[in-house]
Protein backbone atom coordinates (compact mmCIF):
# COMPACT_ATOMS: atom_id res chain seq x y z
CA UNK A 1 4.29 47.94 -4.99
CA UNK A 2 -0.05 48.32 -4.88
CA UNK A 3 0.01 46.11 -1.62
CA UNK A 4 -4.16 47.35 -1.09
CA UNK A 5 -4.28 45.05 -4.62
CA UNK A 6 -2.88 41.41 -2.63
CA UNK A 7 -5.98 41.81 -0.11
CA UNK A 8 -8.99 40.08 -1.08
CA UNK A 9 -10.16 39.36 2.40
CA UNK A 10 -9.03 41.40 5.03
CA UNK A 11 -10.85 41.13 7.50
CA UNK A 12 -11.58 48.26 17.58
CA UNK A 13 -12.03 48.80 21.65
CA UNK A 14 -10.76 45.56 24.06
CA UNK A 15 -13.88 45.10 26.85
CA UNK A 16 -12.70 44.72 29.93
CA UNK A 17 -15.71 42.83 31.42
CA UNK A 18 -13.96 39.23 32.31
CA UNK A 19 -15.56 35.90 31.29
CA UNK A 20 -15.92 32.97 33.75
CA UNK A 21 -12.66 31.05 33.97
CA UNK A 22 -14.22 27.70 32.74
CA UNK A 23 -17.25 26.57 31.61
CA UNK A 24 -19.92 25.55 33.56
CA UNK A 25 -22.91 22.96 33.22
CA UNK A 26 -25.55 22.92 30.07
CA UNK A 27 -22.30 23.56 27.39
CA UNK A 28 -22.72 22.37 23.93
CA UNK A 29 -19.53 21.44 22.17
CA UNK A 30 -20.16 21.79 17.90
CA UNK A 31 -17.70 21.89 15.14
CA UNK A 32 -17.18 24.40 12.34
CA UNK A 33 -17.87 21.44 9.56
CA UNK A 34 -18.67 17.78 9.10
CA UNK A 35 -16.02 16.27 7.18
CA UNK A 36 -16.98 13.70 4.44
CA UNK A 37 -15.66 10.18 3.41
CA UNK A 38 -15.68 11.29 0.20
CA UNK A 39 -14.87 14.47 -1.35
CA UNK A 40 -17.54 17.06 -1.44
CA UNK A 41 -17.44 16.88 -5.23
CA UNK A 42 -18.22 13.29 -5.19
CA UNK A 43 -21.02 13.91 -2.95
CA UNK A 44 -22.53 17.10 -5.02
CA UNK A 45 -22.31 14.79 -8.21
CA UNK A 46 -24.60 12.30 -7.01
CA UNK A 47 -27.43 14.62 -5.89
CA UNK A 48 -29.76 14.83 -8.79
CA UNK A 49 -32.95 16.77 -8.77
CA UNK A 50 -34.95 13.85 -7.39
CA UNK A 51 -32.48 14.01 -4.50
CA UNK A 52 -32.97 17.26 -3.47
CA UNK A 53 -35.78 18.15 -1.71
CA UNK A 54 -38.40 20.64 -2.64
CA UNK A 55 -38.27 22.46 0.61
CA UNK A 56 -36.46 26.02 -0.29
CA UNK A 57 -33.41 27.02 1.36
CA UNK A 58 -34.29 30.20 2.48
CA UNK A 59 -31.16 30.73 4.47
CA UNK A 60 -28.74 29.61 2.08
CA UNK A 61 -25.25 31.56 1.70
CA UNK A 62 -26.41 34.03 4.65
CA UNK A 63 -24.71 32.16 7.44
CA UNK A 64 -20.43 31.42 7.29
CA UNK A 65 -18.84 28.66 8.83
CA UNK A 66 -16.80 28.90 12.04
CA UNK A 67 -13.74 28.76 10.45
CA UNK A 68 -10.51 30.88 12.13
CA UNK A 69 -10.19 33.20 9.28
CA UNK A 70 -14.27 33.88 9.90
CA UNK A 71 -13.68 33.70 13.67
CA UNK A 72 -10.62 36.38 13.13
CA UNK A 73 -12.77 39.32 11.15
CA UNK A 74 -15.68 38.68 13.92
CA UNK A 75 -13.63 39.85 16.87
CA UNK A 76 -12.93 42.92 14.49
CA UNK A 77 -16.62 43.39 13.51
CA UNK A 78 -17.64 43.11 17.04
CA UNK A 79 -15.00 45.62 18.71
CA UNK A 80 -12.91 42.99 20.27
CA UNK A 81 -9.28 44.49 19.27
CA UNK A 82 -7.88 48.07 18.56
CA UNK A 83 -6.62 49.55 15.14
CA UNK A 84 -3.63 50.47 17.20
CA UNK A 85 -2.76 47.52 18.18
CA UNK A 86 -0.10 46.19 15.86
CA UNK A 87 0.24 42.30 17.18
CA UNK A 88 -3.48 42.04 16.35
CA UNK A 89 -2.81 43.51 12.58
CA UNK A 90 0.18 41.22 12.16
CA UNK A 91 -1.64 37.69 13.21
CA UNK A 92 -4.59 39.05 10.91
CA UNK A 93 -2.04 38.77 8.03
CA UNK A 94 -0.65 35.49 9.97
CA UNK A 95 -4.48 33.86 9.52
CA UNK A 96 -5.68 35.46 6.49
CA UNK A 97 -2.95 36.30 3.74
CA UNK A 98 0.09 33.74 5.31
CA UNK A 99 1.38 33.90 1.22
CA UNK A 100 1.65 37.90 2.15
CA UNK A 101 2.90 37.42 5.76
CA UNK A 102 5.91 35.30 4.91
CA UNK A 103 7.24 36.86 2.04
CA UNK A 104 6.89 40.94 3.96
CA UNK A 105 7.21 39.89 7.84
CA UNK A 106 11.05 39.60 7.68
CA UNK A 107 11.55 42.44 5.93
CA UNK A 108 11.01 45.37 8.48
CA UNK A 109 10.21 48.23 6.43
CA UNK A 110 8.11 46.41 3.80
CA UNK A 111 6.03 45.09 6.89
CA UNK A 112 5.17 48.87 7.70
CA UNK A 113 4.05 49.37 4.19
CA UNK A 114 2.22 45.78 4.66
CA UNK A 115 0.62 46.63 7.90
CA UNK A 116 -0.51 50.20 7.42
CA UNK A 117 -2.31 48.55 3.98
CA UNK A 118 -4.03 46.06 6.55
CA UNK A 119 -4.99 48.43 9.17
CA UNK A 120 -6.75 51.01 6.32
CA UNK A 121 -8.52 47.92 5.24
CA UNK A 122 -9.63 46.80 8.55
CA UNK A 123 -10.69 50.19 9.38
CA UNK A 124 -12.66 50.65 5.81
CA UNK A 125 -14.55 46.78 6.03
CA UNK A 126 -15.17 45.67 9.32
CA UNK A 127 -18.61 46.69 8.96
CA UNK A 128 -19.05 44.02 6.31
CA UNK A 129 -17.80 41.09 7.98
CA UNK A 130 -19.78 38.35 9.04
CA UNK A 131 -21.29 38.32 12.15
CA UNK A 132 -24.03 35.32 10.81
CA UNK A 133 -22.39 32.18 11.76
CA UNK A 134 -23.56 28.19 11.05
CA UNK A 135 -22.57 25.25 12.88
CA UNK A 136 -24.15 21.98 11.46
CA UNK A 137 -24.11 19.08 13.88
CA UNK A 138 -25.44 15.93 14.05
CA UNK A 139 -29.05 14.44 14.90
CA UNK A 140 -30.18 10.70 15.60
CA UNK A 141 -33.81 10.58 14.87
CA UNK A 142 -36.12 8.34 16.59
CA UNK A 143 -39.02 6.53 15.71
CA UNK A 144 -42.01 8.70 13.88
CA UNK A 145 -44.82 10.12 16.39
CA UNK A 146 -48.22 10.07 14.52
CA UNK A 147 -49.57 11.89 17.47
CA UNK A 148 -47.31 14.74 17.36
CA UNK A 149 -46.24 14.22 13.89
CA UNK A 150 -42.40 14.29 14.00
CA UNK A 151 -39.29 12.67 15.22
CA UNK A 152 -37.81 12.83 18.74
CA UNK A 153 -33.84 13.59 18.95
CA UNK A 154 -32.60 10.26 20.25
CA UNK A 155 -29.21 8.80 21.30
CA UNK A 156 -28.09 12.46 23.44
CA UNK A 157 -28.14 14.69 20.52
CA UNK A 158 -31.37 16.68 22.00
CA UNK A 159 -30.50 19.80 23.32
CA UNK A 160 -31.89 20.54 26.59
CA UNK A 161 -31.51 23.79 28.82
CA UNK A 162 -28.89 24.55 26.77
CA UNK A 163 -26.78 27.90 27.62
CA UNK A 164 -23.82 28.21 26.79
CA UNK A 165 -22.57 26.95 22.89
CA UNK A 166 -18.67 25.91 22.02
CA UNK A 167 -18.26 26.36 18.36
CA UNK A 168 -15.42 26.54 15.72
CA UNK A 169 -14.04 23.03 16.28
CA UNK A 170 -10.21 24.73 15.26
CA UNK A 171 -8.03 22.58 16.51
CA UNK A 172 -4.91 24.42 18.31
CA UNK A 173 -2.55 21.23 16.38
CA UNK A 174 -3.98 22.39 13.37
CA UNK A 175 -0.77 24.08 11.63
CA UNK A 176 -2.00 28.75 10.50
CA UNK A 177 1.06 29.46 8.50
CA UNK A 178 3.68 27.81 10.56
CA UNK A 179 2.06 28.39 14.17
CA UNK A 180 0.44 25.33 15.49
CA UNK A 181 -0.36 26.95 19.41
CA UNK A 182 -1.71 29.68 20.33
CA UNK A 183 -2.49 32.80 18.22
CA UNK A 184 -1.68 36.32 20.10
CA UNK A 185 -5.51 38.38 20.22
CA UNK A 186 -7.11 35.20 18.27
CA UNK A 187 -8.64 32.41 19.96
CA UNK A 188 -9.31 29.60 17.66
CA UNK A 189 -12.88 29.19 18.81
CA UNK A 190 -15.90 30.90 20.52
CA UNK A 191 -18.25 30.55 23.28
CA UNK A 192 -21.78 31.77 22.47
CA UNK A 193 -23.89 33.14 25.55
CA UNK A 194 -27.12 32.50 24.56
CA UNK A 195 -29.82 35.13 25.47
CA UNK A 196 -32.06 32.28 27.28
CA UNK A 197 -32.04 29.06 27.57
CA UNK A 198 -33.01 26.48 24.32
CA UNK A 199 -34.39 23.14 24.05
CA UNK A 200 -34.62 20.87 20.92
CA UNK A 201 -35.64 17.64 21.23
CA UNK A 202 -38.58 17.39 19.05
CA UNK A 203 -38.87 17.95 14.85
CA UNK A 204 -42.25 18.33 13.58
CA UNK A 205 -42.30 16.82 10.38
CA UNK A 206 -44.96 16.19 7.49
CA UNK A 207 -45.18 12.62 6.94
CA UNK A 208 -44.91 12.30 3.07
CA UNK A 209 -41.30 13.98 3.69
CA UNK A 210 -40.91 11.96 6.81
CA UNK A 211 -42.09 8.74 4.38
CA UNK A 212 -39.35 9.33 2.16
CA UNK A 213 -36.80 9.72 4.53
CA UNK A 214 -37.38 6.31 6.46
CA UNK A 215 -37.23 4.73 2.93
CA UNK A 216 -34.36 6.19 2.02
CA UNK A 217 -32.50 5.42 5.62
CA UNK A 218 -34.09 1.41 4.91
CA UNK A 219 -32.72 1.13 1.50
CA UNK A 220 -29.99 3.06 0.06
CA UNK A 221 -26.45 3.31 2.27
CA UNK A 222 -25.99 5.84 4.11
CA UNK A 223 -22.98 8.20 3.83
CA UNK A 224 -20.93 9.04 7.06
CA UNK A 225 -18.89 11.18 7.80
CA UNK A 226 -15.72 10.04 9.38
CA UNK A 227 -16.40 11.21 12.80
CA UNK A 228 -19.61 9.42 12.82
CA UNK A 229 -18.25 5.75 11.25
CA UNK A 230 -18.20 4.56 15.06
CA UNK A 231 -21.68 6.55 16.44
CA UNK A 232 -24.42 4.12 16.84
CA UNK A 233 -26.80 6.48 15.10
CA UNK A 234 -29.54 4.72 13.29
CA UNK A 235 -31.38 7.73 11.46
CA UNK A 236 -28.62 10.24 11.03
CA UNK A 237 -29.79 13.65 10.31
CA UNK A 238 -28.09 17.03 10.61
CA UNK A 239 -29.07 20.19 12.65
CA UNK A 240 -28.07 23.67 11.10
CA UNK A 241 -28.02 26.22 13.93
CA UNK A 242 -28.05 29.63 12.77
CA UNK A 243 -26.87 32.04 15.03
CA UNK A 244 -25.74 36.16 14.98
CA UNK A 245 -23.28 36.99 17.38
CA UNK A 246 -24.10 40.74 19.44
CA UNK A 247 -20.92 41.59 21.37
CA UNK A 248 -17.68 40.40 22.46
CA UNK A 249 -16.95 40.13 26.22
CA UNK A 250 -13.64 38.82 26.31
CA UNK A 251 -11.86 35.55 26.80
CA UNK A 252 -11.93 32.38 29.21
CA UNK A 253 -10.43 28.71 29.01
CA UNK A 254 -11.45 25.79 28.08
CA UNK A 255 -11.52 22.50 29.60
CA UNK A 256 -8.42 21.89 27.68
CA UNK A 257 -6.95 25.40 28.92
CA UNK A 258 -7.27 26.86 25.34
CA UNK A 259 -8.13 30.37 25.25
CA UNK A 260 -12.23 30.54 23.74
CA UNK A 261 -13.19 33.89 22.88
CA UNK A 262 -16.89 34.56 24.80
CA UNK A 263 -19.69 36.41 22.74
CA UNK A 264 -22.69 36.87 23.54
CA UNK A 265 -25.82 36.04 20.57
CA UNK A 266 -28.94 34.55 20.00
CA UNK A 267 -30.38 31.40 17.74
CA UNK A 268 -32.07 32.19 15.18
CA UNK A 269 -33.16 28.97 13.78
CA UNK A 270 -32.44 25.03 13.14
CA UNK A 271 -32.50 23.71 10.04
CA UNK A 272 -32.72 20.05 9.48
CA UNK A 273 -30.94 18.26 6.68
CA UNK A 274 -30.58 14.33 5.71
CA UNK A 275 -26.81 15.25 4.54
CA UNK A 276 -24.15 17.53 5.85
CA UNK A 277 -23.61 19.44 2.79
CA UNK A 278 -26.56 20.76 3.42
CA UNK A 279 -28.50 19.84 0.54
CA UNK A 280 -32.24 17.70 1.31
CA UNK A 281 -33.82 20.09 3.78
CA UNK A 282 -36.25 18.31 5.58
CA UNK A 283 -37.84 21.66 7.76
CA UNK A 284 -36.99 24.77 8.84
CA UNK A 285 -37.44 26.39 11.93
CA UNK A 286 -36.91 30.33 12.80
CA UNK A 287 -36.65 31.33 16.15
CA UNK A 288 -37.31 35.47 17.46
């Protein structure tokens, strides 16, 4: 049996500096995606040309989404975990290629086959994984300043001093091929140490675009996600953060005693969207 032909997308020293135990103050809690009413079909079907703005997408495709089986090849890319470690190579398969993992994990001396084919391919790509992450959140735009020309971020969704950045938004009751805790080497989701502090509370807009908005907010329905049917959020708007992740430094808890793997990175830009499948950009900012 070829097993190197069932990988598509398989995803090396353990740190031991030791995170903080919990998080402190200025923490920013984000999840991996915004999940629609409708289906994300629907949504793409009724975007025509008019729709979309003309602002290009510069960015587009070079950030991933937090998602565990992104979050799993980033602790490989970033030297979190060693080849020889085979409980790291088996979950891989656990997250990744469950299909391959239940039919070969029983079945001791096909698994060797299996795991050696996953370690070679580990070793060969972890160059190439992802270490470009996006987490798109959710804005509430205030009232247009002529003065400053822009919106302020209203109703707590500014970010202010901020630090220290929870993302992935995996939820340990979420069921990975059978396993609905705790993954052995992979914690669901990350903590980004940011290399200073950021504040956002301010969008600098040009006011035909910020026009169109407010008369699209004042006469066409809004679509909300689900998450957001109860948020008192007037101008919704959505905030792409684009961030690259430098180097692991371990693991710490969260408030919920989850393990969060720590990493340190930097922003390198917000992107501002009227939708969450990030289609009308409204501005772009990039960040050094």
């Amino acid at each position: 049996m070829k097993i190197l032909t069932l990988f598509v997308l398989i995803l090396a020293f353990s740190l031991p500096i030791q995170a903080q135990d919990y998080l402190k103050r200025n923490d920013f809690t984000a999840g991996s995606d915004i999940t629609l009413g409708l289906e994300d079909e629907n949504i793409k079907s009724e975007l025509s040309d008019n729709d979309i703005t003309i602002v290009k997408d510069k960015h587009k495709d070079a950030y991933v989404h937090p998602t565990l089986e992104n979050i799993s090849r980033l602790y490989w890319k970033k030297n979190a975990l060693e080849l020889t470690n085979d409980a790291a190579i088996d979950n891989f398969l656990l997250i990744n290629e469950c299909d391959i993992y239940e039919k070969f994990y029983n079945d001791d001396f096909e698994w060797i086959r299996v795991r050696k084919a996953a370690r070679d391919l580990i070793k060969e790509g972890r160059d190439n994984f992802a270490h470009k992450f996006k987490v798109v959140v959710p804005i509430d735009l205030g009232r247009y300043d002529e003065l400053r020309k822009g919106f302020p971020l209203i109703n707590k969704t500014a970010f202010n001093g901020l630090r220290r950045v929870e993302i992935g938004g995996n939820s340990y009751r979420e069921d990975i091929c059978g396993n609905d805790g705790v993954i052995e080497n992979y914690p669901r989701n990350l903590i980004l140490i940011l290399n200073k502090p950021f504040t956002f509370d301010f969008i600098e807009l040009d006011e035909h675009v910020a026009q169109a908005l407010i008369v699209r907010h004042k006469y066409q329905e809004i679509e909300r996600p689900r998450e957001l049917q109860n948020k008192d959020f007037n101008r919704l708007a959505y905030a792409r953060m684009r961030i690259t992740f430098s180097e692991y430094q371990g693991a710490t808890k969260g408030r919920d005693s989850f393990p969060l793997g720590v990493m340190f990175g930097k922003l390198d830009g917000i992107d501002i969207f009227e939708d969450p499948l990030e289609a009308r950009l409204l501005a772009s900012f990039d960040y050094r």
